[in-house]
PDB file of N, CA and C in Angstrom:
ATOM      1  N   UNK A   1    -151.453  19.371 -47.032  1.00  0.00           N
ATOM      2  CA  UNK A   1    -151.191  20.785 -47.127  1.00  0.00           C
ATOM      3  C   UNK A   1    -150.333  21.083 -48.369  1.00  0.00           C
ATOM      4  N   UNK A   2    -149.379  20.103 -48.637  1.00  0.00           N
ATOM      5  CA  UNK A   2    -148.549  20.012 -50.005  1.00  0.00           C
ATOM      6  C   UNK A   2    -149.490  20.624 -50.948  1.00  0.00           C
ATOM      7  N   UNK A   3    -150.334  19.126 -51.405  1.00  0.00           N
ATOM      8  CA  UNK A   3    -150.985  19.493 -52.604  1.00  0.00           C
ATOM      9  C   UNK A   3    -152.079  20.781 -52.506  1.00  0.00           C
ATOM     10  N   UNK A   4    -152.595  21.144 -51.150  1.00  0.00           N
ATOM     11  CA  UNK A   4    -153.174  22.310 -51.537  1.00  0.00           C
ATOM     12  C   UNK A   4    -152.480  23.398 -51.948  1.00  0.00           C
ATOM     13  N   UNK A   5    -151.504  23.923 -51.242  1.00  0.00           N
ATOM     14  CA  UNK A   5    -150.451  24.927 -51.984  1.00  0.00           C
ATOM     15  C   UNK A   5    -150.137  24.560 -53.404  1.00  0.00           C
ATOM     16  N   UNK A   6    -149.476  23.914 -53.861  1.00  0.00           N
ATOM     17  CA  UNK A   6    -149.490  23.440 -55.524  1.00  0.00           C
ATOM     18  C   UNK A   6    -150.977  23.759 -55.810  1.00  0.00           C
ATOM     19  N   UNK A   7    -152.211  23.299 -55.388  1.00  0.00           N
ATOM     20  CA  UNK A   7    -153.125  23.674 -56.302  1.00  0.00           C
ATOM     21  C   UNK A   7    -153.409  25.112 -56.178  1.00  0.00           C
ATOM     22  N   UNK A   8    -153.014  25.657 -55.096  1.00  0.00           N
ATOM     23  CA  UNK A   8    -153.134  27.066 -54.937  1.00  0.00           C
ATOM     24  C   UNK A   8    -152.723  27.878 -56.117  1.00  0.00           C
ATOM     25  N   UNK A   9    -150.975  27.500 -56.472  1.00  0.00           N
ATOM     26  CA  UNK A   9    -150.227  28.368 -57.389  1.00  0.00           C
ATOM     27  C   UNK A   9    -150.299  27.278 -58.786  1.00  0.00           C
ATOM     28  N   UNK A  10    -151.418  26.569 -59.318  1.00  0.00           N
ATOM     29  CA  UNK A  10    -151.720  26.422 -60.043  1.00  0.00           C
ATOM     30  C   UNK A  10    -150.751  25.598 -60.415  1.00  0.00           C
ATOM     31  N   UNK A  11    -150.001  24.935 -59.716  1.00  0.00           N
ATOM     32  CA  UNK A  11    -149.124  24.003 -60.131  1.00  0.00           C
ATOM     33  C   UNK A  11    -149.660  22.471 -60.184  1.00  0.00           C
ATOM     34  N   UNK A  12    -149.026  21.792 -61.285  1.00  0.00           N
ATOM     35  CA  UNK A  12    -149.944  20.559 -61.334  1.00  0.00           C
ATOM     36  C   UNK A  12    -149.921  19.632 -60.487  1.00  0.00           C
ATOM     37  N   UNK A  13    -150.455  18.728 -60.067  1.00  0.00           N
ATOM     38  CA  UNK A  13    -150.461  18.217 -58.884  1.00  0.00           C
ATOM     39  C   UNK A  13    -151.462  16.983 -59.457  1.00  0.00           C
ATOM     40  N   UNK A  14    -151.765  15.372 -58.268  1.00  0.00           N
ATOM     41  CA  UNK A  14    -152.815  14.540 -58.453  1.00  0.00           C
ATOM     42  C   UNK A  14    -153.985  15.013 -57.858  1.00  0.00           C
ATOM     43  N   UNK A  15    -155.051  14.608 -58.902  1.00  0.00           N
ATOM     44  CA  UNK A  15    -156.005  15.174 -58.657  1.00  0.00           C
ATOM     45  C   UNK A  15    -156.703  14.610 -57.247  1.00  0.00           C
ATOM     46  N   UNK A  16    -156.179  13.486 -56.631  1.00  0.00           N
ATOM     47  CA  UNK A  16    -156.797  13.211 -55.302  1.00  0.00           C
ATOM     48  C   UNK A  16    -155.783  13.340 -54.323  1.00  0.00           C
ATOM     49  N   UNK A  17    -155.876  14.416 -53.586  1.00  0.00           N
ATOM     50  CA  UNK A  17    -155.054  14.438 -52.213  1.00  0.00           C
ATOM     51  C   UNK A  17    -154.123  13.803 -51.555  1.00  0.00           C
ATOM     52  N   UNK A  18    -154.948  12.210 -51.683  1.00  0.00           N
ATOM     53  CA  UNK A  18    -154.865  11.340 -50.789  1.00  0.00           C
ATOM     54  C   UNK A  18    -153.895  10.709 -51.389  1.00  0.00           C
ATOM     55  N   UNK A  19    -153.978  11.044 -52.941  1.00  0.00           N
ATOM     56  CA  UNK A  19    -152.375   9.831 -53.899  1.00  0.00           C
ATOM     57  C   UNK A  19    -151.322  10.808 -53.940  1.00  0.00           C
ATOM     58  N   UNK A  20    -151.265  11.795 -53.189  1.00  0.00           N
ATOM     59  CA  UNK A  20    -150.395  13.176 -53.583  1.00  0.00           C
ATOM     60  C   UNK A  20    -149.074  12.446 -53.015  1.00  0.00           C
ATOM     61  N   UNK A  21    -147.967  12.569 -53.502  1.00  0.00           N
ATOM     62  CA  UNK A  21    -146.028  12.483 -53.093  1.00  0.00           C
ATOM     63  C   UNK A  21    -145.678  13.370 -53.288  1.00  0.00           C
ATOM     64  N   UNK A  22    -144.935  13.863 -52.194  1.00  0.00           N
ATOM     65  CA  UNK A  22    -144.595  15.873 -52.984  1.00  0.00           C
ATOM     66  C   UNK A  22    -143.546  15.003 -53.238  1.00  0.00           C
ATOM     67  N   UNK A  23    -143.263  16.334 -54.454  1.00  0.00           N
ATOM     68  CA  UNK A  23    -141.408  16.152 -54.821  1.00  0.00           C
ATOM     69  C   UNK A  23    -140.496  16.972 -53.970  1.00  0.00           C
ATOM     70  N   UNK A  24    -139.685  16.597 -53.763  1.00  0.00           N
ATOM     71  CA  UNK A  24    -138.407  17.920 -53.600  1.00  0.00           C
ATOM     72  C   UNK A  24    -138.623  18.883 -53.739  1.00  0.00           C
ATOM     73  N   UNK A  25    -138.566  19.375 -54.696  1.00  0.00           N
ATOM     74  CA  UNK A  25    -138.954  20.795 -55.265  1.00  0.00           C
ATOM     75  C   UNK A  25    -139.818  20.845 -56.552  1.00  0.00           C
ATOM     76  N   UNK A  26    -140.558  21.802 -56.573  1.00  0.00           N
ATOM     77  CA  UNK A  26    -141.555  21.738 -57.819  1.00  0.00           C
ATOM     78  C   UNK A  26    -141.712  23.293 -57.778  1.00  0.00           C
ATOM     79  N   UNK A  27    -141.683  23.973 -58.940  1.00  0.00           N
ATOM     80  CA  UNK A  27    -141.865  25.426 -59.523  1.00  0.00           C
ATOM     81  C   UNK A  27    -142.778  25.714 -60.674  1.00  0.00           C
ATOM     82  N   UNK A  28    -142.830  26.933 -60.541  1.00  0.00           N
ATOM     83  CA  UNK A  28    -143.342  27.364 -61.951  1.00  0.00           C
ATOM     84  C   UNK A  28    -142.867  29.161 -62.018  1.00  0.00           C
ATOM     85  N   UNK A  29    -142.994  29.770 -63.107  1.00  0.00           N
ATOM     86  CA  UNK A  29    -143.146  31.286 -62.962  1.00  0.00           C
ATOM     87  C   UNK A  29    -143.234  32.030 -61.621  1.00  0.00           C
ATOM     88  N   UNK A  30    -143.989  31.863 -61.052  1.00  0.00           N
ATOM     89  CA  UNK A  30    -144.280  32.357 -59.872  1.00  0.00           C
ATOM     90  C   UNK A  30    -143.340  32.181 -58.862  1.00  0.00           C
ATOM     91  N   UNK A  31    -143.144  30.856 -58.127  1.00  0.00           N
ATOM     92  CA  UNK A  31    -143.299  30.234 -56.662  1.00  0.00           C
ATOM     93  C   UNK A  31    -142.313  29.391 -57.342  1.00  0.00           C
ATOM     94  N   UNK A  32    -141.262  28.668 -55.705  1.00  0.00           N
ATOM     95  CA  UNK A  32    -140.772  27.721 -55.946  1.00  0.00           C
ATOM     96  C   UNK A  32    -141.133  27.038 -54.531  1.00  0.00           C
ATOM     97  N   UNK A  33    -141.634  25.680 -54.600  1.00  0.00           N
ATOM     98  CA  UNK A  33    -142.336  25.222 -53.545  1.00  0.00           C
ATOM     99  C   UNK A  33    -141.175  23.265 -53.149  1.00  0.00           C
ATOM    100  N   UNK A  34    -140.675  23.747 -51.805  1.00  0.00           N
ATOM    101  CA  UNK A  34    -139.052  22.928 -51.713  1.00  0.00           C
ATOM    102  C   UNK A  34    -140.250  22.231 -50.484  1.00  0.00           C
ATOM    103  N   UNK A  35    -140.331  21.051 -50.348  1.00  0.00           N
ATOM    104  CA  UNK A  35    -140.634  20.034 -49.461  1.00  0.00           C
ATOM    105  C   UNK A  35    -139.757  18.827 -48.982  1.00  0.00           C
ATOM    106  N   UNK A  36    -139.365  19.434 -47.094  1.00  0.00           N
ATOM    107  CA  UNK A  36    -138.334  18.654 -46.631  1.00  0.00           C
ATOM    108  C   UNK A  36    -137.080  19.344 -47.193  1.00  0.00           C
ATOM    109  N   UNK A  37    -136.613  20.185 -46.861  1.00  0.00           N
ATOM    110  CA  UNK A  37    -135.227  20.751 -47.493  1.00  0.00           C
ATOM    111  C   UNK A  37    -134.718  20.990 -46.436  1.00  0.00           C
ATOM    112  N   UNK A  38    -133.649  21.190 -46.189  1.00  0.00           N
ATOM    113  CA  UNK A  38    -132.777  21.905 -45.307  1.00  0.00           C
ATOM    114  C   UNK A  38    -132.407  23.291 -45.735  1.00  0.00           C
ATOM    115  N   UNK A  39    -132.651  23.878 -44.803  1.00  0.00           N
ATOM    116  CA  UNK A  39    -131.977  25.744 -44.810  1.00  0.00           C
ATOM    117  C   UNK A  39    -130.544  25.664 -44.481  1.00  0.00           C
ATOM    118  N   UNK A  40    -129.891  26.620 -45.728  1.00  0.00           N
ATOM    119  CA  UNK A  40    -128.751  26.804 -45.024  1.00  0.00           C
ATOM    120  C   UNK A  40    -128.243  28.293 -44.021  1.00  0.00           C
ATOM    121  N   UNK A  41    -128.324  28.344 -43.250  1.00  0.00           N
ATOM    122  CA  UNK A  41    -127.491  29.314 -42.502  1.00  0.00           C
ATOM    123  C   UNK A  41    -126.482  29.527 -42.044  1.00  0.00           C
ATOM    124  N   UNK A  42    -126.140  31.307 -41.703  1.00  0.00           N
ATOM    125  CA  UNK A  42    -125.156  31.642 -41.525  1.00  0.00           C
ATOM    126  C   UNK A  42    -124.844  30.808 -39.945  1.00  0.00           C
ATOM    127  N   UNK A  43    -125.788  30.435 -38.715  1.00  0.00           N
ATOM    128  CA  UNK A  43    -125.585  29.952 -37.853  1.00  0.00           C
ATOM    129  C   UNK A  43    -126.240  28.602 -37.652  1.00  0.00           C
ATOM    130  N   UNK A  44    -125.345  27.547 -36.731  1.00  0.00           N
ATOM    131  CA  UNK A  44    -126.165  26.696 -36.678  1.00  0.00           C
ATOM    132  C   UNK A  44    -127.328  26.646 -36.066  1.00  0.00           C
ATOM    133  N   UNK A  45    -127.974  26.133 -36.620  1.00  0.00           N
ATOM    134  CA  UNK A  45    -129.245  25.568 -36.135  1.00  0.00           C
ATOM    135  C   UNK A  45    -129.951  24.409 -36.066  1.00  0.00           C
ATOM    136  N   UNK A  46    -130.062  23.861 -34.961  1.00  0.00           N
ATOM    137  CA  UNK A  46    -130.499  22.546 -34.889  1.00  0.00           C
ATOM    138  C   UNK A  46    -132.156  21.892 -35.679  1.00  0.00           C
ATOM    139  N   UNK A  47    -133.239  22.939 -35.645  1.00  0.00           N
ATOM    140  CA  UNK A  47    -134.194  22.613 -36.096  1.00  0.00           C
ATOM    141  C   UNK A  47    -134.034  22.813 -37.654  1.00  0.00           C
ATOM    142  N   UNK A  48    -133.583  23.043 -38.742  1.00  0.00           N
ATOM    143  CA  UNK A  48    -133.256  23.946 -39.872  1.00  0.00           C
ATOM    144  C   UNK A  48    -134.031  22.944 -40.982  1.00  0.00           C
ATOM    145  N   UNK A  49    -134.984  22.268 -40.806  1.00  0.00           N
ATOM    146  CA  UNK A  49    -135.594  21.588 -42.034  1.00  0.00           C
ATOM    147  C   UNK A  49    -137.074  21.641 -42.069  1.00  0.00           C
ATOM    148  N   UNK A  50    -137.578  22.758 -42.044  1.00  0.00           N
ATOM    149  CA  UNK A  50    -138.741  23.203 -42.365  1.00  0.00           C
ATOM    150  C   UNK A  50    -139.983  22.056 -43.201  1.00  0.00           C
ATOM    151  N   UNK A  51    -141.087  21.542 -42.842  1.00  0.00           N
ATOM    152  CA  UNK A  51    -141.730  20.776 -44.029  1.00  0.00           C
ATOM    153  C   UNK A  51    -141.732  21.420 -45.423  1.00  0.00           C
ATOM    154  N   UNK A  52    -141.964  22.438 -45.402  1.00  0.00           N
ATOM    155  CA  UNK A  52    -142.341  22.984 -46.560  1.00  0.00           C
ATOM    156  C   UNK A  52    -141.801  24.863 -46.780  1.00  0.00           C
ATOM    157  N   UNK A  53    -141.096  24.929 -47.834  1.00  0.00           N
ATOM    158  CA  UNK A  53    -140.235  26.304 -48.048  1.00  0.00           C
ATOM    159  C   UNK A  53    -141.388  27.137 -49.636  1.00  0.00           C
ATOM    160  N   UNK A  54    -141.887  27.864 -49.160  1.00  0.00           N
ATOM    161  CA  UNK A  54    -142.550  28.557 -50.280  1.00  0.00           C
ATOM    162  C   UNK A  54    -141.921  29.854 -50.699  1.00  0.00           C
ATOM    163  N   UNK A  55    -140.783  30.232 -51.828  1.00  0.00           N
ATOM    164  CA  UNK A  55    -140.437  31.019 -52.049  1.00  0.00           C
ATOM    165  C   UNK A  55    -140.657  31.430 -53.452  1.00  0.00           C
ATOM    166  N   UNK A  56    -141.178  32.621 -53.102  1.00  0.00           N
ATOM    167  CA  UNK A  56    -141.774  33.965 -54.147  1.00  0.00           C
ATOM    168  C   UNK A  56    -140.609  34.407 -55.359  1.00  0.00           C
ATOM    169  N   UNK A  57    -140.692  34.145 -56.250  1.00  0.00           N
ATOM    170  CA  UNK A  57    -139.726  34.415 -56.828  1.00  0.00           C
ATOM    171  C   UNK A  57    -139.669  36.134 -57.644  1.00  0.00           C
ATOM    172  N   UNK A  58    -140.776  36.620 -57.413  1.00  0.00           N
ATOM    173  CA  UNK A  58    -141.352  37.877 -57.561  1.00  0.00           C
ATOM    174  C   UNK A  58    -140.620  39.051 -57.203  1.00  0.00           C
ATOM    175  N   UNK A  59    -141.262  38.891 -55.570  1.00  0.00           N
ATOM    176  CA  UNK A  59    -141.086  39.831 -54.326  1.00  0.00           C
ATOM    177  C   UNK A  59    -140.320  39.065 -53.351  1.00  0.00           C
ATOM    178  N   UNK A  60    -139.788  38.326 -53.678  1.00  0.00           N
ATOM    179  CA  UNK A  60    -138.492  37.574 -52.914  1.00  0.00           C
ATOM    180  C   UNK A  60    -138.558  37.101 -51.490  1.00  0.00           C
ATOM    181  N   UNK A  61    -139.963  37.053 -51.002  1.00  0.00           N
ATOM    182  CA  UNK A  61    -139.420  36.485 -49.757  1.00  0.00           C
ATOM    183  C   UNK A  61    -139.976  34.994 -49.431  1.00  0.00           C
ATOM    184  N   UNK A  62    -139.776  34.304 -48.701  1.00  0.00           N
ATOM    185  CA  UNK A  62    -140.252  32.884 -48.213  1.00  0.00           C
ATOM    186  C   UNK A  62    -140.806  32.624 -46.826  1.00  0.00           C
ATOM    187  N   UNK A  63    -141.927  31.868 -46.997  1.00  0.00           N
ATOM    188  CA  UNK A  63    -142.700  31.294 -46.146  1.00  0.00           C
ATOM    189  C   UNK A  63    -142.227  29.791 -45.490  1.00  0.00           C
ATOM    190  N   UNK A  64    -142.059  29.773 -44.426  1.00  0.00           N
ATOM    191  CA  UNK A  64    -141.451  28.274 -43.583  1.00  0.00           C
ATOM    192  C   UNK A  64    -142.438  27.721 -43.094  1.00  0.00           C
ATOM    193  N   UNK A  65    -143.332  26.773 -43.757  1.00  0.00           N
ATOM    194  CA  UNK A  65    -144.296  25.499 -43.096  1.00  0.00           C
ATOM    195  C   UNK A  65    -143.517  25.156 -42.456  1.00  0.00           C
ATOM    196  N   UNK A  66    -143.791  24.734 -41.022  1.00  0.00           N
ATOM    197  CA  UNK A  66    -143.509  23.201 -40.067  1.00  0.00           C
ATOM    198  C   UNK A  66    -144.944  22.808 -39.933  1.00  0.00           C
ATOM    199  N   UNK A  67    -145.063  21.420 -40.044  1.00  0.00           N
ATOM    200  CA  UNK A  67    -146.547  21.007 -39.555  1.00  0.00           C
ATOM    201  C   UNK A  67    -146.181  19.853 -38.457  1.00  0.00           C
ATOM    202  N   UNK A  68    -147.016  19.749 -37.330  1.00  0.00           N
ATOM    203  CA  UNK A  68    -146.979  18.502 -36.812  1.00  0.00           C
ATOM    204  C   UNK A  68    -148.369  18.164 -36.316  1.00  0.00           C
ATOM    205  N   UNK A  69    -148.723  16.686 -36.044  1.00  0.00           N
ATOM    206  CA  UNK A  69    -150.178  16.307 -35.734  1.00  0.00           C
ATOM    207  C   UNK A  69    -150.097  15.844 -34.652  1.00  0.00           C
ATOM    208  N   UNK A  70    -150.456  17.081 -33.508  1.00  0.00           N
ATOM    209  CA  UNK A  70    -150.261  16.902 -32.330  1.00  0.00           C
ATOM    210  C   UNK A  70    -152.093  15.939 -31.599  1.00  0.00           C
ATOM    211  N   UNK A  71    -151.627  14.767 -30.609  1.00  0.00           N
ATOM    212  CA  UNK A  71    -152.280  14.979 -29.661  1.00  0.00           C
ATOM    213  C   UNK A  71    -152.479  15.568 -28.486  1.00  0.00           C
ATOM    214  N   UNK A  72    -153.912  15.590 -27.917  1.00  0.00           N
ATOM    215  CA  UNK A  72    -153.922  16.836 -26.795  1.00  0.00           C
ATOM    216  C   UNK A  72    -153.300  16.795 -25.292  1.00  0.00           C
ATOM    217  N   UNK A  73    -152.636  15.615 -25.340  1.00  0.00           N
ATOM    218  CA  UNK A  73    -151.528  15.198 -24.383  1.00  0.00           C
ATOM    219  C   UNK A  73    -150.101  15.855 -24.696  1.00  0.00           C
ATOM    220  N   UNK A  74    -149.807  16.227 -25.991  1.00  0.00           N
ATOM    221  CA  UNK A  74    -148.788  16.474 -26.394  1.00  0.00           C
ATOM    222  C   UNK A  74    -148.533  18.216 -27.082  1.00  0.00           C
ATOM    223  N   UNK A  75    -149.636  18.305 -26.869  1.00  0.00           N
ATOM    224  CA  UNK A  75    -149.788  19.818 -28.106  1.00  0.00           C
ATOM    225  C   UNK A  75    -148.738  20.972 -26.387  1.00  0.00           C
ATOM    226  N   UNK A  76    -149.116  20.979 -25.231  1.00  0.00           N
ATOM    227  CA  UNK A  76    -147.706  22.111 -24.693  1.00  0.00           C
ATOM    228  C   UNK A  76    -146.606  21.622 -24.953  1.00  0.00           C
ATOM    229  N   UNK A  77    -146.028  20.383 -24.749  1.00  0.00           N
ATOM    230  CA  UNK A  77    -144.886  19.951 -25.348  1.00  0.00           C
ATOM    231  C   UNK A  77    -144.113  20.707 -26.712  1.00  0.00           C
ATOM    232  N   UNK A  78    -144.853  20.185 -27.533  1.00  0.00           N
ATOM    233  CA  UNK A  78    -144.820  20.668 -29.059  1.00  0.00           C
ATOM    234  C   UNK A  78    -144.502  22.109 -28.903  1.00  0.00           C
ATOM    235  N   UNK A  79    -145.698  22.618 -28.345  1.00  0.00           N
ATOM    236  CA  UNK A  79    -145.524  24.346 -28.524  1.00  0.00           C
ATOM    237  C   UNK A  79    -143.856  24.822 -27.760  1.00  0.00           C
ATOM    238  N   UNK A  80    -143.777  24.131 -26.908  1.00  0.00           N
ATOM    239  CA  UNK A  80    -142.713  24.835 -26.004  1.00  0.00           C
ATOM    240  C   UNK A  80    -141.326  23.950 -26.795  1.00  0.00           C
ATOM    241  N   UNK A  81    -141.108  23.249 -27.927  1.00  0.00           N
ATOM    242  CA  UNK A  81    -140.105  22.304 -28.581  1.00  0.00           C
ATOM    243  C   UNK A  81    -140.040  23.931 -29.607  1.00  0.00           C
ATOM    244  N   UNK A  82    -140.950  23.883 -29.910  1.00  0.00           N
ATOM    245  CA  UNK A  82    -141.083  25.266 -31.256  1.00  0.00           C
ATOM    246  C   UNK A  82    -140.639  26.723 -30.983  1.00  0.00           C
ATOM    247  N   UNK A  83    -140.794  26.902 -29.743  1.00  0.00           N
ATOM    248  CA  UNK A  83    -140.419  28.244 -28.854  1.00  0.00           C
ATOM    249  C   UNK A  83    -138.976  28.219 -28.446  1.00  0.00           C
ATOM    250  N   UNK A  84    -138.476  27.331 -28.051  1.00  0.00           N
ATOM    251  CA  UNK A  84    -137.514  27.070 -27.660  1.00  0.00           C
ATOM    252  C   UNK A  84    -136.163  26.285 -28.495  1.00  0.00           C
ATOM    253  N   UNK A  85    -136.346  26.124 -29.715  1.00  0.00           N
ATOM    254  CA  UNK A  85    -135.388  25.494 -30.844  1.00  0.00           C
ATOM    255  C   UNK A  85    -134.650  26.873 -31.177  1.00  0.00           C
TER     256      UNK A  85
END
């Protein structure tokens, strides 16, 4: 999902998916795209490290990826970990 967003905002990226390492953070003009970061907030929060932080540097606001690869033994679990953090 990394490298598709980078190829989305035209940011350079490997051309095969599969050899992709996100960095930390990677930008351009546009977008600043933070993978694995921690949020800081005014309150704590126990879940606060989003996979992936896509912020607009435009129109200022940000998008919070979490991804997880649930099995179907596990996917209410998951949902109710996400509802409830």
């Amino acid at each position: 999902m990394h490298w598709k967003i980078l190829k989305h905002y035209n940011i350079k990226a490997n051309d095969k998916w599969y050899e992709h390492q996100p960095e930390t953070a990677t930008e351009n003009e546009k977008v600043a795209i933070l993978w694995d970061m921690q949020v800081h907030t005014g309150k704590t929060i126990k879940a606060n490290k989003p996979d992936i932080i896509i912020k607009d540097k435009q129109e200022k606001p940000c998008m919070l990826i979490d991804m997880a690869i649930l099995s179907d033994r596990n996917t209410s679990v998951k949902a109710a970990e996400k509802l409830f953090r």
